[in-house]
Every structure is written in structure tokens, then in C-alpha cells.
Protein backbone atom coordinates (compact mmCIF):
# COMPACT_ATOMS: atom_id res chain seq x y z
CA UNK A 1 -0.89 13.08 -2.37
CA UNK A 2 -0.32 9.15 -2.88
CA UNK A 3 -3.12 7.51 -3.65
CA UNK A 4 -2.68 3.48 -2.47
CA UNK A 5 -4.75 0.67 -3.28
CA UNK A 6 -4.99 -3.33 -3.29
CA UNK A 7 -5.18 -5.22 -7.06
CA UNK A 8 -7.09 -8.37 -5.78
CA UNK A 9 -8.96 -10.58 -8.22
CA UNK A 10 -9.24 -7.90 -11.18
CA UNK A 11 -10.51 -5.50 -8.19
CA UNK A 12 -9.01 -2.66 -6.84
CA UNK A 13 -9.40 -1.79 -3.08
CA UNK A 14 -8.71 1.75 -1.98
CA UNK A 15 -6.37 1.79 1.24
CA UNK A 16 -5.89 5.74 1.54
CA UNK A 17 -3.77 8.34 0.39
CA UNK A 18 -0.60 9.06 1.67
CA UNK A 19 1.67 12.36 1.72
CA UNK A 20 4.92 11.04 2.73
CA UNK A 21 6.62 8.53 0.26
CA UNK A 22 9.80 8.43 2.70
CA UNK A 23 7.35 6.54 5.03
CA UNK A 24 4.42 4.96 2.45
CA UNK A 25 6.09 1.35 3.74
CA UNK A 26 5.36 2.23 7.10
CA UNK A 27 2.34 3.50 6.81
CA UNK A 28 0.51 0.69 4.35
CA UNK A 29 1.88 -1.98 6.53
CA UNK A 30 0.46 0.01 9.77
CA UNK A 31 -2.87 -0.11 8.19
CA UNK A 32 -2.88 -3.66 6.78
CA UNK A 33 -1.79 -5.14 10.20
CA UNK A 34 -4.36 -2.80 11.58
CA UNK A 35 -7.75 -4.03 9.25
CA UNK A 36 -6.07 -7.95 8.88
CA UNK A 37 -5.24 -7.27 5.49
CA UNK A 38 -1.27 -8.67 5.75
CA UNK A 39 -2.62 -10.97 3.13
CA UNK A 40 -2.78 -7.99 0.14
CA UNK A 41 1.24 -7.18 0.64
CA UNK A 42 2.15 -8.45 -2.20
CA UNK A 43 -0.92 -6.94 -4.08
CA UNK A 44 -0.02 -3.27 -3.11
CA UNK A 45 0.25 -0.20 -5.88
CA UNK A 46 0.27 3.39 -5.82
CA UNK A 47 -0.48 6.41 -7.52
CA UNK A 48 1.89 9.29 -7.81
CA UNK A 49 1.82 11.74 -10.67
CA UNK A 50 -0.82 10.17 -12.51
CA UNK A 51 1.85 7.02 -12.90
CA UNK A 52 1.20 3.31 -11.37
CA UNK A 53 3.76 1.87 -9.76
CA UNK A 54 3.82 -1.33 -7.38
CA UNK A 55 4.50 -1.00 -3.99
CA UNK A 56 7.02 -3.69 -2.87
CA UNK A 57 6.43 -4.02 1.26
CA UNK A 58 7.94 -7.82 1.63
CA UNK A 59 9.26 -8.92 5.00
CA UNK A 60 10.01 -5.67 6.48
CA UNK A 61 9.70 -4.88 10.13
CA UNK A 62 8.25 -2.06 10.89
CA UNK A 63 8.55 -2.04 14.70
């Protein structure tokens, strides 16, 4: 399990958890288009072994 989130302000925001890292782009920048979140991309980490790491989605398309 990947557990994603959103560091905004000092405040985390929990996005989901995630089992495939082959496709964690994908599937954070599915659900920030989705909830009109495209704003947070640049805020994105995730957990994965009990280590932080920051999720880097930039200007990918992912159509």
C-alpha cells in the first residue's frame, strides 16, 4: 500500500492509497483533475515503507 497525501499550509490532506507505484502518476493526477485539486501538484508526497518521499507529477499528460 502507498499512502498519498497533499502538504498544503503546514496541513496534510489525505488523497488515498495506492498499490501500484508503476502507475501512482496516473492515478494522483486522475484524482486531482477529478476533485479540482490540479492546484496541489506540486504539493504531492507519499508513503512507502514507512519513508516520505515527494511525488514529482509536473506537466505530464496523462491522456
Amino acid at each position: 500500500m502507498i499512502m498519498v497525501y497533499a502538504k498544503i499550509r503546514g496541513d496534510k490532506y489525505f488523497i488515498g492509497t495506492f498499490n501500484d507505484l508503476e502507475v501512482l502518476h496516473l492515478d494522483v493526477l486522475g484524482f486531482l483533475d477529478s476533485s479540482e485539486r490540479l492546484s496541489w501538484k506540486d504539493s504531492i508526497y507519499f508513503l512507502m515503507n514507512g519513508e516520505e518521499y515527494k511525488l514529482i507529477l509536473g506537466d505530464r499528460n496523462y491522456d
